[in-house]
N, C-alpha and C. Protein backbone atom coordinates (compact mmCIF):
# COMPACT_ATOMS: atom_id res chain seq x y z
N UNK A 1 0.84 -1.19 0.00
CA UNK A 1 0.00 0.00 0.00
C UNK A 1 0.88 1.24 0.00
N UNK A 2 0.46 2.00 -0.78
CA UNK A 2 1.15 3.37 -0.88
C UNK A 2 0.44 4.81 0.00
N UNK A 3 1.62 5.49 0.63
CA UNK A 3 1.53 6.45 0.99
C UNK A 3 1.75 7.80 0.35
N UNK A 4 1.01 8.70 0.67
CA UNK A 4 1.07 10.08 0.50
C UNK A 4 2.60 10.52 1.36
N UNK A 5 4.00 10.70 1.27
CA UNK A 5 4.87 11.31 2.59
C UNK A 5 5.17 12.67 1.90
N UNK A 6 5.19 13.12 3.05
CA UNK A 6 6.07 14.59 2.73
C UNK A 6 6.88 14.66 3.58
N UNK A 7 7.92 15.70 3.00
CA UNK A 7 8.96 15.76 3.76
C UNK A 7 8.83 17.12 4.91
N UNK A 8 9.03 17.39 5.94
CA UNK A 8 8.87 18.73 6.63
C UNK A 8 9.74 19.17 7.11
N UNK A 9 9.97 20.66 5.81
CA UNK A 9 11.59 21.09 5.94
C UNK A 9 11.52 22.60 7.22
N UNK A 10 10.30 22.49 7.76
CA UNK A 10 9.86 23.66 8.53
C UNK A 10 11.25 23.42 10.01
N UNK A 11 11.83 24.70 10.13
CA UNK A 11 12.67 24.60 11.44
C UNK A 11 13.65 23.47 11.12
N UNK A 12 14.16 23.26 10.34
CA UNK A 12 14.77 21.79 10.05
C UNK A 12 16.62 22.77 9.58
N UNK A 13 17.52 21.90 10.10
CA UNK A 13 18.89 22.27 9.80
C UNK A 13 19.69 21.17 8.95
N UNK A 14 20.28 21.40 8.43
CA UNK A 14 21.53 20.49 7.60
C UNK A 14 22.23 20.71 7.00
N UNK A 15 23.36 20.10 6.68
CA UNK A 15 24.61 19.90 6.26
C UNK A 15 24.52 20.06 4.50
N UNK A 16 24.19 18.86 4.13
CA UNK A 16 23.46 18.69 2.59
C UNK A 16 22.95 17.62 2.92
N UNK A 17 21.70 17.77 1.88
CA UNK A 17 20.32 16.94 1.85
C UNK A 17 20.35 16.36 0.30
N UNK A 18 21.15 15.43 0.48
CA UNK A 18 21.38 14.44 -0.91
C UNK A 18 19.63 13.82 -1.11
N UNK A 19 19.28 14.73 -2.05
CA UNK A 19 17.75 13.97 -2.54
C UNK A 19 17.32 15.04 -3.55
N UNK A 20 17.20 14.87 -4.71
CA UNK A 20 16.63 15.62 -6.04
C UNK A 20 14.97 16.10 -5.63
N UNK A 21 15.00 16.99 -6.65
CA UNK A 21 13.92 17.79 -6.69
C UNK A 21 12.66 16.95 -7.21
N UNK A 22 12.88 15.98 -7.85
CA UNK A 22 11.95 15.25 -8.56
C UNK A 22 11.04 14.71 -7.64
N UNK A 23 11.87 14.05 -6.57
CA UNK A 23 11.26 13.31 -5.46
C UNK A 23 10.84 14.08 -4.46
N UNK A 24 10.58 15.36 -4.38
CA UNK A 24 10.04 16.29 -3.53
C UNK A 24 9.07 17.00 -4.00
N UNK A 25 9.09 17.53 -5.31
CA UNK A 25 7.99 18.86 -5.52
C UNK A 25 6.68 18.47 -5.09
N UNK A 26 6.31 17.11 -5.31
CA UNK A 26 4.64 16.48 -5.15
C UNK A 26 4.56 16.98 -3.11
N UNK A 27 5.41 16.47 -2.71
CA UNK A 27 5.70 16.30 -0.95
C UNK A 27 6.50 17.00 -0.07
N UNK A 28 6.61 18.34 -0.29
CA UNK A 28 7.11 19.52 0.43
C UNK A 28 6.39 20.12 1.33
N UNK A 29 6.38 20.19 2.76
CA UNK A 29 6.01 20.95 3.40
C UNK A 29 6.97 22.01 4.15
N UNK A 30 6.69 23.72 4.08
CA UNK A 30 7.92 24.63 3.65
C UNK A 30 8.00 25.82 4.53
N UNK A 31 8.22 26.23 4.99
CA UNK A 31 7.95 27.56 4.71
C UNK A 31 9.47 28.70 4.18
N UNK A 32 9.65 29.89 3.79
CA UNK A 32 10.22 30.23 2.95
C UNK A 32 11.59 30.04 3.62
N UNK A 33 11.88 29.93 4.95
CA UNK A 33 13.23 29.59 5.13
C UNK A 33 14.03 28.30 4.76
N UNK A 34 12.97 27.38 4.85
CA UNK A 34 13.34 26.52 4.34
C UNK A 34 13.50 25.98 3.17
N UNK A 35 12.62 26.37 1.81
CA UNK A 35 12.67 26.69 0.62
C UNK A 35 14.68 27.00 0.24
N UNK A 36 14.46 28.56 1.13
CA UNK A 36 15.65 28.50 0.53
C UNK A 36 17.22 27.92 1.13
N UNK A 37 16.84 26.95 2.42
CA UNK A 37 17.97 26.27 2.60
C UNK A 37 18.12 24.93 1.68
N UNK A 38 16.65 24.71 1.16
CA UNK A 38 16.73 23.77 0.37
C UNK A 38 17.75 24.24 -1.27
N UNK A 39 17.31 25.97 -1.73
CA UNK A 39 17.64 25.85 -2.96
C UNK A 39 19.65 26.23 -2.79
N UNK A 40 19.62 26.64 -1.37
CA UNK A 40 21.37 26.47 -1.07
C UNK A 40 21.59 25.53 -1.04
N UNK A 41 21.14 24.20 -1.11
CA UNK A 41 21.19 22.68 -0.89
C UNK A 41 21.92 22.28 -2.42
N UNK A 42 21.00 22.12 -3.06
CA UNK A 42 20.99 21.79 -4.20
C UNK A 42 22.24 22.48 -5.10
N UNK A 43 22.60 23.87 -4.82
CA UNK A 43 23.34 24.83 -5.42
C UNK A 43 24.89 24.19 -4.48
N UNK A 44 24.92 23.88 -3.52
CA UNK A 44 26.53 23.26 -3.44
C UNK A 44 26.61 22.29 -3.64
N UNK A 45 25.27 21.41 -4.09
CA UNK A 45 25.83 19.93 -4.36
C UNK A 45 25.82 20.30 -6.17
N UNK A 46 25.94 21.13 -6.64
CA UNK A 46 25.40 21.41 -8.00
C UNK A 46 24.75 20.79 -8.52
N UNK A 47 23.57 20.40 -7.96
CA UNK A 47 22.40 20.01 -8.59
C UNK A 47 21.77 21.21 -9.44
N UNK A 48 22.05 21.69 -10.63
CA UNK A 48 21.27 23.08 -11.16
C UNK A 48 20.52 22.94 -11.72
N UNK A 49 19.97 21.61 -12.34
CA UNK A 49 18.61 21.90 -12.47
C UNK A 49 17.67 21.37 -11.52
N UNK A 50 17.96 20.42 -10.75
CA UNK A 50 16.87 20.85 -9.35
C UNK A 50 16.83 21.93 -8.78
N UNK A 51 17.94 22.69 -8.82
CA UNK A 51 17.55 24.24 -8.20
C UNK A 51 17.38 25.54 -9.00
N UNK A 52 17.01 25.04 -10.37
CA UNK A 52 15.81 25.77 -11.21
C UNK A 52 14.86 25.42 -10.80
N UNK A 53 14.60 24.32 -11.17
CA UNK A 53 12.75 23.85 -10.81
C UNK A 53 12.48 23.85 -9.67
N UNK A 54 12.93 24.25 -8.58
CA UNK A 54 12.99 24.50 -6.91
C UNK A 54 12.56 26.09 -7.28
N UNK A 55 13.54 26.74 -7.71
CA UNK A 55 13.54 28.23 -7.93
C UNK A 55 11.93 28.77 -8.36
N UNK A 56 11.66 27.84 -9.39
CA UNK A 56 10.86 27.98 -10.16
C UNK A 56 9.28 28.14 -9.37
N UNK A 57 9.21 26.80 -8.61
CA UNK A 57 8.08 26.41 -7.82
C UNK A 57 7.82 27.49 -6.38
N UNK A 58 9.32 27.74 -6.33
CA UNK A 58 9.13 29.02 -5.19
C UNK A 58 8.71 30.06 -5.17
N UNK A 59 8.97 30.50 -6.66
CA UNK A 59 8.69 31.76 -7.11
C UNK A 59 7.12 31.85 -7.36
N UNK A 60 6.40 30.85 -8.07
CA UNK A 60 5.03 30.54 -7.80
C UNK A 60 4.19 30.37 -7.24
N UNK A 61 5.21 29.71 -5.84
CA UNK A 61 4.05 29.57 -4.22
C UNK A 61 4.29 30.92 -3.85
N UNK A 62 4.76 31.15 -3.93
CA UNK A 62 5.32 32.89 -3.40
C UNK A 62 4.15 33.58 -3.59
N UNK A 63 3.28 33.96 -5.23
CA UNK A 63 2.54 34.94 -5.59
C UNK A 63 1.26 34.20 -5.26
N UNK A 64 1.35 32.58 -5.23
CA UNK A 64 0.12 32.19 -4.46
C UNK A 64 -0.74 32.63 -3.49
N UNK A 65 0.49 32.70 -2.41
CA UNK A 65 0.28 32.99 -1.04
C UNK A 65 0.27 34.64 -0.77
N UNK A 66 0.44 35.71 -1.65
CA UNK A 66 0.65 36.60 -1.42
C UNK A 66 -0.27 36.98 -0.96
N UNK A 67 -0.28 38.60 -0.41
CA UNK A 67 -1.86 39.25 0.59
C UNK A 67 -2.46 39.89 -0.90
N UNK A 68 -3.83 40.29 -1.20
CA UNK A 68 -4.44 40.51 -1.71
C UNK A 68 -4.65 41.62 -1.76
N UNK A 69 -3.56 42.43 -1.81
CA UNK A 69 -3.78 44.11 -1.83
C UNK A 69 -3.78 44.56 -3.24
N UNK A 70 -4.12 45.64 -3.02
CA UNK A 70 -4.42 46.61 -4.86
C UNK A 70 -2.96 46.66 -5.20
N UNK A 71 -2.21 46.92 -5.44
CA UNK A 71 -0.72 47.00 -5.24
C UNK A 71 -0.34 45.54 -5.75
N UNK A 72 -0.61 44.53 -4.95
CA UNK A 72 -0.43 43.18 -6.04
C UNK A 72 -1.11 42.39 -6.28
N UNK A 73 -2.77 43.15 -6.63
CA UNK A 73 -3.63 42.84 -7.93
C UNK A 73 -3.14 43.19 -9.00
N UNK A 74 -2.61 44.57 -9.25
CA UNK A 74 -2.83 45.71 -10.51
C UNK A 74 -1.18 45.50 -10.72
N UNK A 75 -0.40 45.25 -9.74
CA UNK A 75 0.82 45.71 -10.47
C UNK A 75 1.92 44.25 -10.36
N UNK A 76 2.08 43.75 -8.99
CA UNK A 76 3.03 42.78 -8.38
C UNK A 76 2.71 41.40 -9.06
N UNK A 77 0.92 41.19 -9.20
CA UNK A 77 1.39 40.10 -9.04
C UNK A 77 1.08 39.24 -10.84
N UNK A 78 0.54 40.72 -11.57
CA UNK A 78 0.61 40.41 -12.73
C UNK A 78 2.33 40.75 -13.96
N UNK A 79 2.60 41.33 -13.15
CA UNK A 79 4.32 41.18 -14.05
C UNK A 79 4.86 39.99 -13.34
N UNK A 80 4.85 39.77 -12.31
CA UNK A 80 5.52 38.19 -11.38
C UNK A 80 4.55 37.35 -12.47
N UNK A 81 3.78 37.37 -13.29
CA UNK A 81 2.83 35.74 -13.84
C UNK A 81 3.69 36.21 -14.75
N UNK A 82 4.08 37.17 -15.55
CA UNK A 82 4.38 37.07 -17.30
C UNK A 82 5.68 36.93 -17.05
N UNK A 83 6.55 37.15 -16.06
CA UNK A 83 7.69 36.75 -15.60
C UNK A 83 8.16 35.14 -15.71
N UNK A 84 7.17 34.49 -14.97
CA UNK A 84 6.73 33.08 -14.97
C UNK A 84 6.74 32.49 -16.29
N UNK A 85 5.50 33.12 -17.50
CA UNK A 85 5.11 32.59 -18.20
C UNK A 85 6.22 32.85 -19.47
N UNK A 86 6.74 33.80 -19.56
CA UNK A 86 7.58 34.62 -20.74
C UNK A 86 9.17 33.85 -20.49
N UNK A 87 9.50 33.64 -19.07
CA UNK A 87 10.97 32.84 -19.30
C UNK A 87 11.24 31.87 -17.80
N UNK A 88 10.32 31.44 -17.54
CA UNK A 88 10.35 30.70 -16.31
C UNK A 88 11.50 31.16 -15.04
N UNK A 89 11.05 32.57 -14.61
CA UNK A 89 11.73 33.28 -13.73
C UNK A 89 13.88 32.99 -13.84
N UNK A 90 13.87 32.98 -15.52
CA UNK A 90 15.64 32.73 -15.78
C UNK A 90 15.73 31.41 -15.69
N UNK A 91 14.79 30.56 -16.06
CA UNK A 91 15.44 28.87 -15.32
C UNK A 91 15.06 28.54 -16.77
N UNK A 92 13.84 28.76 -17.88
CA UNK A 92 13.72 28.52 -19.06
C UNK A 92 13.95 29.09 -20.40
N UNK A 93 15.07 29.16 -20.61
CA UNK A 93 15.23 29.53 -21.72
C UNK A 93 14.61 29.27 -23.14
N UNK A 94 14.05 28.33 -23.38
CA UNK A 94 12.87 27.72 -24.84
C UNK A 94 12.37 28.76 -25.01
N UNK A 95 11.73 28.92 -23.49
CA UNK A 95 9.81 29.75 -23.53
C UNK A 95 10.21 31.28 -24.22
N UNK A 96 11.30 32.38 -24.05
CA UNK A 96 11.29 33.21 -24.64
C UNK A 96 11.71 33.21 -26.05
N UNK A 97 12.62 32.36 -26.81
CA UNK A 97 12.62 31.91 -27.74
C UNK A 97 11.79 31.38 -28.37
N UNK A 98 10.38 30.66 -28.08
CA UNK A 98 9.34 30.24 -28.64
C UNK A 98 8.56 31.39 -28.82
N UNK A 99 8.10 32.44 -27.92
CA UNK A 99 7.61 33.55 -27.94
C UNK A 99 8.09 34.34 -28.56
N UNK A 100 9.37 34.64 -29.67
CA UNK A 100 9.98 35.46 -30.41
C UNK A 100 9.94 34.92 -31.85
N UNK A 101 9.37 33.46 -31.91
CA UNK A 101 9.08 32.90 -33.21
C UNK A 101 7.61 33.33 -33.39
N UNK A 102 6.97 32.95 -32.41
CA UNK A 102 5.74 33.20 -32.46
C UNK A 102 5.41 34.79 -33.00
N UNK A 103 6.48 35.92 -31.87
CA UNK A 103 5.84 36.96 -32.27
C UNK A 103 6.29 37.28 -33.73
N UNK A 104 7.41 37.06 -34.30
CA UNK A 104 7.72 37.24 -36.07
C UNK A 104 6.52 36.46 -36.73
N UNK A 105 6.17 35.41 -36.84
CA UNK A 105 4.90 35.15 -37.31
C UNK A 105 3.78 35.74 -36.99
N UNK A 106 3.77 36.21 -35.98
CA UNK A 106 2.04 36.89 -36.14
C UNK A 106 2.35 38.33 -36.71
N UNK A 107 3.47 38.69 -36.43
CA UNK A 107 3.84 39.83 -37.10
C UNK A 107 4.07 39.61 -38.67
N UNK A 108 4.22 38.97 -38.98
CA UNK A 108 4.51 38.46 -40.27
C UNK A 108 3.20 38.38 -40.95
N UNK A 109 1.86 37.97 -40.26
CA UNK A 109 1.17 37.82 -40.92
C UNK A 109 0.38 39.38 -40.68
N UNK A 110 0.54 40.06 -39.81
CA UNK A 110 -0.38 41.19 -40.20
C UNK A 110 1.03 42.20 -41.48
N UNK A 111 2.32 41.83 -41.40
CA UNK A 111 2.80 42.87 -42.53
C UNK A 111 1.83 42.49 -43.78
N UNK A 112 1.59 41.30 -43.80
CA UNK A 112 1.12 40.94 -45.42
C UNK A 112 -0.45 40.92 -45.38
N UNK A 113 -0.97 40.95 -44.20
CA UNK A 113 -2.63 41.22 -44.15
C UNK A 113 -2.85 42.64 -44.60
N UNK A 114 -1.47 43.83 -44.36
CA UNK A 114 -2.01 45.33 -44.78
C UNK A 114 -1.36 46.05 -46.18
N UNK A 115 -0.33 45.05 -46.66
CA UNK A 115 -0.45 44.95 -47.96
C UNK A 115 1.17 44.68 -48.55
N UNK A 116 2.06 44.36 -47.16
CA UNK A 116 3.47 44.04 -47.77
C UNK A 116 3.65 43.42 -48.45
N UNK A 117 4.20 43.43 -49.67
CA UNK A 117 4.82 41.91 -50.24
C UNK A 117 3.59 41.76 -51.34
N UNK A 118 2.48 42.28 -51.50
CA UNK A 118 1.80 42.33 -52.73
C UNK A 118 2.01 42.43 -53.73
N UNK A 119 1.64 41.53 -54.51
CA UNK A 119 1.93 41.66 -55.94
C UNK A 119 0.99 42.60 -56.33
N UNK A 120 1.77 43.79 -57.33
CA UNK A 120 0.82 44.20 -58.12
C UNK A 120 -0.03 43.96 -59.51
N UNK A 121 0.99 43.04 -59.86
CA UNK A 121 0.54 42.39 -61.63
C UNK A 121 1.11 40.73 -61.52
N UNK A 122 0.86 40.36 -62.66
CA UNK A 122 1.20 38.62 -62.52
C UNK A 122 1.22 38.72 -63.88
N UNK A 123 2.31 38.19 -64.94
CA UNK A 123 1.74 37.78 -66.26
C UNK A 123 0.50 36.30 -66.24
N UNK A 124 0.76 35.44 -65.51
CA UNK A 124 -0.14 34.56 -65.13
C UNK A 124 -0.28 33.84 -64.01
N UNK A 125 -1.25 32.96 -64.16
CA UNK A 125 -1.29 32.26 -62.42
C UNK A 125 0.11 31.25 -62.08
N UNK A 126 0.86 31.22 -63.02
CA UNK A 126 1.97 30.09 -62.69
C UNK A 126 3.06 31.19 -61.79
N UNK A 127 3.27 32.37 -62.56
CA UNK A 127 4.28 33.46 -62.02
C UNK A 127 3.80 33.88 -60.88
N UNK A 128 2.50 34.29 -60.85
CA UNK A 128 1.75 34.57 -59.47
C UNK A 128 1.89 34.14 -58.62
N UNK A 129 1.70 32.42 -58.79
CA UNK A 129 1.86 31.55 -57.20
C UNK A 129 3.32 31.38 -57.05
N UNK A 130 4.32 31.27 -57.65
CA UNK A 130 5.96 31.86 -57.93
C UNK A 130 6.49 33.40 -56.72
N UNK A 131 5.24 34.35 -57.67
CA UNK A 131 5.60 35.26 -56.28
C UNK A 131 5.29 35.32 -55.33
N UNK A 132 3.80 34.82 -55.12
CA UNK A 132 3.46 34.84 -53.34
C UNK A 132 4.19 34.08 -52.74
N UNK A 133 4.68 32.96 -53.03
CA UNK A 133 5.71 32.16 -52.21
C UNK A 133 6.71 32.88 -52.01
N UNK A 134 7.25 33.43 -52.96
CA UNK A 134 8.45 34.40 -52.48
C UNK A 134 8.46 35.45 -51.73
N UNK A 135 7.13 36.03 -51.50
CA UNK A 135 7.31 37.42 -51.16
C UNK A 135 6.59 36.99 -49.42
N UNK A 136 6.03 35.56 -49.42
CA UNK A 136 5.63 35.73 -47.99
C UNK A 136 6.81 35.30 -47.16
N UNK A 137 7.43 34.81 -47.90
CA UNK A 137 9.26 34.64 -47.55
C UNK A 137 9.62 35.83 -46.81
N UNK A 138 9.74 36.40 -48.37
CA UNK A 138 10.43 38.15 -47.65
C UNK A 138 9.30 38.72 -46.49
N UNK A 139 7.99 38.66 -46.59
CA UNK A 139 7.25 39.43 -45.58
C UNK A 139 7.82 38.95 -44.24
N UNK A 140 7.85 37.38 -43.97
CA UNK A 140 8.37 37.13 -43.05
C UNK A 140 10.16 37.43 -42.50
N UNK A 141 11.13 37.22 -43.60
CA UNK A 141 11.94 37.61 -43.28
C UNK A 141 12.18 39.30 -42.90
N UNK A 142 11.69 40.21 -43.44
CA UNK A 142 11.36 41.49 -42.93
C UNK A 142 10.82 41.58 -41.30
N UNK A 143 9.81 40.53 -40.59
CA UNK A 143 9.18 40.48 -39.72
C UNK A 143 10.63 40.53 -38.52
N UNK A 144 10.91 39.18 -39.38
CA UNK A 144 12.69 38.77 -38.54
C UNK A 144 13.15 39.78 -38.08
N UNK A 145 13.85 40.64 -39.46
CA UNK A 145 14.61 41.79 -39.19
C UNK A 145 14.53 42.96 -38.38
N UNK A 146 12.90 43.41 -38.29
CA UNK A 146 12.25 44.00 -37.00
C UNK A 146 12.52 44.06 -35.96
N UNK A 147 12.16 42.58 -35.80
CA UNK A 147 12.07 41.91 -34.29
C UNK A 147 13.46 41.82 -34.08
N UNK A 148 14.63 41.49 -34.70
CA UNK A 148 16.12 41.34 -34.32
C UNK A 148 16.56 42.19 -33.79
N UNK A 149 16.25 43.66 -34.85
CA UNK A 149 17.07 44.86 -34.58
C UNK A 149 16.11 45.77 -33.10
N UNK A 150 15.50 45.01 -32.44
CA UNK A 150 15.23 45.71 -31.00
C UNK A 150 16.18 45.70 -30.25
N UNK A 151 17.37 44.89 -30.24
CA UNK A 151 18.41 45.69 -29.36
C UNK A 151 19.89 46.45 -30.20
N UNK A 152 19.67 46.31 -31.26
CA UNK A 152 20.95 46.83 -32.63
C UNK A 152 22.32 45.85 -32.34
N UNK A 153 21.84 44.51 -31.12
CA UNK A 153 22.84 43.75 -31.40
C UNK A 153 23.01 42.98 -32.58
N UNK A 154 22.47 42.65 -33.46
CA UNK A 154 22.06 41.40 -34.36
C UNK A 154 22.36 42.56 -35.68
N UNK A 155 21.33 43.31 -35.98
CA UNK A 155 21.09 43.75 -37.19
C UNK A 155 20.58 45.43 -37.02
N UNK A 156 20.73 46.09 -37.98
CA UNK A 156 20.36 47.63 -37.96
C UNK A 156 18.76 47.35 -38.41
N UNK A 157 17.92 48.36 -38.22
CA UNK A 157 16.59 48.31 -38.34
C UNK A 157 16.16 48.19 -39.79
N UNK A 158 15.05 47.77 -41.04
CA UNK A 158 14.93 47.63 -42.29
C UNK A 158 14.37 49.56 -42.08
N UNK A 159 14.18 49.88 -43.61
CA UNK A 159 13.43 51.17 -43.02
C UNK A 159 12.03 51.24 -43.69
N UNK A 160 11.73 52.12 -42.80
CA UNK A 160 9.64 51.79 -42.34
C UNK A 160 9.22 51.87 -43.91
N UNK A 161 7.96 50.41 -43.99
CA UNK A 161 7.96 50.18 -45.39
C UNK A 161 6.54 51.48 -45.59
N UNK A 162 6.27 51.59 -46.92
CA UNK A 162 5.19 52.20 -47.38
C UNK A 162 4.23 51.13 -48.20
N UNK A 163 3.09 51.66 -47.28
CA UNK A 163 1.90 50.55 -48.47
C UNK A 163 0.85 51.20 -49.09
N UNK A 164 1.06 51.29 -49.86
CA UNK A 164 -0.07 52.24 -50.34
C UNK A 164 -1.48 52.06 -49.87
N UNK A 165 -2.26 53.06 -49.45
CA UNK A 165 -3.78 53.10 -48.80
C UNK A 165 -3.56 52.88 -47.20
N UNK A 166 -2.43 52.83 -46.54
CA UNK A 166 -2.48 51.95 -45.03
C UNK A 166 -1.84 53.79 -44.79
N UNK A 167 -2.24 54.15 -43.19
CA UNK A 167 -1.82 55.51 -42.61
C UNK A 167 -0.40 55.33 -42.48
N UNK A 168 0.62 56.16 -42.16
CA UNK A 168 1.87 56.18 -42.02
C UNK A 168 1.78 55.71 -40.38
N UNK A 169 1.12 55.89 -39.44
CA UNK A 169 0.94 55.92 -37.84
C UNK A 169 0.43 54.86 -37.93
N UNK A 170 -0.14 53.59 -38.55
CA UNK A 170 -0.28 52.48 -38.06
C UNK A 170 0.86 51.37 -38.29
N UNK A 171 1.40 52.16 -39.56
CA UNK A 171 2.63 51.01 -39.80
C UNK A 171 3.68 51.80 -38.94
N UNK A 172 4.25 52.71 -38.58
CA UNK A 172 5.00 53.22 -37.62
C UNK A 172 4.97 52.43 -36.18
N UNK A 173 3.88 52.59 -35.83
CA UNK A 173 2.95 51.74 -34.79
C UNK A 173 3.45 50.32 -34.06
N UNK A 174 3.15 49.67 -35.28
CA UNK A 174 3.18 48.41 -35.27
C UNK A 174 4.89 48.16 -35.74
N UNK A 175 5.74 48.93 -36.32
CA UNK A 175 6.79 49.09 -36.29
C UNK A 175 7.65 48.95 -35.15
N UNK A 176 7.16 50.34 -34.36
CA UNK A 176 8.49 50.20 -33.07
C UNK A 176 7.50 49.24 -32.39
N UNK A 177 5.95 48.63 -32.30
CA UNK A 177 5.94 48.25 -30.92
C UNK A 177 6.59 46.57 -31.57
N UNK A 178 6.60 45.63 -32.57
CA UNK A 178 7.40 44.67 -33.03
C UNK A 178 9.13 45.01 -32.16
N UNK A 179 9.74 45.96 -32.43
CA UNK A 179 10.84 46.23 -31.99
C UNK A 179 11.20 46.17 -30.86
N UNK A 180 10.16 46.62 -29.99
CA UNK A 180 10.15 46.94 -28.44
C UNK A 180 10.41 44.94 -28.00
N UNK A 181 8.89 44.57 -28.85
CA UNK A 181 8.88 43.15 -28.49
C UNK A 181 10.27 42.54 -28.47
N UNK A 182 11.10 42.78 -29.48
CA UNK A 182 12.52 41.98 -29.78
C UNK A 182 13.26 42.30 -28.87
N UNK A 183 13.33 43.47 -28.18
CA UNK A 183 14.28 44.36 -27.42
C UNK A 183 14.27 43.03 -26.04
N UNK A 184 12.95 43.40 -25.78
CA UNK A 184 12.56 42.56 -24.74
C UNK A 184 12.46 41.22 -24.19
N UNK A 185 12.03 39.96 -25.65
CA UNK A 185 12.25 38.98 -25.52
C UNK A 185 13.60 38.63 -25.87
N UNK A 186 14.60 39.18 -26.84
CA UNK A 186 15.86 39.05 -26.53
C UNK A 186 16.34 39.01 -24.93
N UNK A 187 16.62 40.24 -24.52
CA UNK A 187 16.87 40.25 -22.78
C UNK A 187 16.64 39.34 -22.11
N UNK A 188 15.11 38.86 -22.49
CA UNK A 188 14.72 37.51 -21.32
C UNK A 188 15.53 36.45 -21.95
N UNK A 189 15.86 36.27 -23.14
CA UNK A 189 16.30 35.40 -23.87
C UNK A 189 17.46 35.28 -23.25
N UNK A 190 18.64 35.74 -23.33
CA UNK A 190 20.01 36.15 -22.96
C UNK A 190 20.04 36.01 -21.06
N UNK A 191 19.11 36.46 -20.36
CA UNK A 191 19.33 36.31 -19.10
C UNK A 191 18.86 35.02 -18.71
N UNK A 192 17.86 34.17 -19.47
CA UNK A 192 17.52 32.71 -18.92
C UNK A 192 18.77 31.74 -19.25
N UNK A 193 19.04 32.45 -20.68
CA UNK A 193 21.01 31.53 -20.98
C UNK A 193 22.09 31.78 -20.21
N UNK A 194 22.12 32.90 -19.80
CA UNK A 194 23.28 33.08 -19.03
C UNK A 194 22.87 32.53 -17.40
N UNK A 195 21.89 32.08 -17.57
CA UNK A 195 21.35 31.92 -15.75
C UNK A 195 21.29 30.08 -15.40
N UNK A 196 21.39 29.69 -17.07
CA UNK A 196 21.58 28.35 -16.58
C UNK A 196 22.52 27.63 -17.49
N UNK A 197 22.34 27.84 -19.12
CA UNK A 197 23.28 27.15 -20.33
C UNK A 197 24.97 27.43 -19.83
N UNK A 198 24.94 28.99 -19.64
CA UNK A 198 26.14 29.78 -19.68
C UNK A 198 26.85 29.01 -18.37
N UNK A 199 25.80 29.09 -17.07
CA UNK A 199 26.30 28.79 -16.08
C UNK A 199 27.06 27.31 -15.90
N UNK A 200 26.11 26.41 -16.50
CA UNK A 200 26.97 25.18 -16.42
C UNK A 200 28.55 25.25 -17.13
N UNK A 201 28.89 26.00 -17.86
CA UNK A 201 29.91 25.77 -19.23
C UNK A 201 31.19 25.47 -17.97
């Protein structure tokens, strides 16, 4: 017959606590001092990725348990979730990289929903479907170049396209705020690598 155990790291002292994270997250009972003698635990035995996913789970019971004030309704405890969700508080590096593919594609698809990359003539339908393949290429690679040049490490900015019939202030718009995006998910990008890829080297 199987038991439910947890472990109860409350008031508890030690040396090192040879036991992975795997076999604990379900059966922790904590409170924050002990949390973090646990994630000093793990960090001199260099266990680093149990003390990501330690990090990780802490950082989450944390905004769980928080008090319910206006202060971290409106402000604390919704940048602490996109924090979470955008790069797993520096422990996941994928998640902002998945979110920077994602955002060049959706960006990609509104450059060519407002008229980038349009053909204006076709001698026929064979050349036609010839260029839309090509040009949703370039729409997307343009999207790239956007999103890269938000920090001017990678690449210099393309310059702001013109579409005929679209306002100059919506493609401006949608211009720097694409850019801002790159600026940003780069950063998270670069600080979740340097916080765990970099660190092991």
């Amino acid at each position: 017959m199987l038991y439910d155990l947890k472990l109860m790291l409350q008031n508890t002292r030690y040396d090192k606590l040879f036991i992975r994270w795997h076999s604990l997250e379900k059966g922790i009972v904590y409170d924050d001092i002990a949390y973090l003698s646990l994630l000093k635990n793990f960090r001199d035995l260099n266990y680093l990725e149990d003390y990501d996913n330690c990090y990780f789970e802490y950082r989450k019971n944390r905004r769980s348990i928080a008090r319910l004030t206006l202060e971290n309704i409106l402000f604390k405890n919704p940048i602490d979730y996109f924090l979470q969700v955008s790069y797993g508080y520096g422990t996941k590096p994928l998640r902002p990289l998945g979110f920077s593919l994602m955002i060049i594609l959706v960006f990609g698809i509104f450059w060519r929903s407002i008229g980038l990359g349009r053909p204006n003539e076709a001698l026929d339908e064979y050349t036609l479907s010839d260029f839309e393949h090509d040009s949703i290429l370039e729409v997307l690679a343009f999207s790239a170049t956007v999103f890269l040049s938000g920090t001017r490490l990678f690449i210099d900015p393309p310059p702001l396209p013109k579409i005929r019939g679209r306002s100059r202030s919506l493609i401006r718009g949608a211009f720097i705020f694409e850019r801002v995006l790159g600026a940003l998910f780069s950063i998270l990008f670069f600080l979740a690598i340097s916080g765990t890829v970099v660190r092991q080297i």
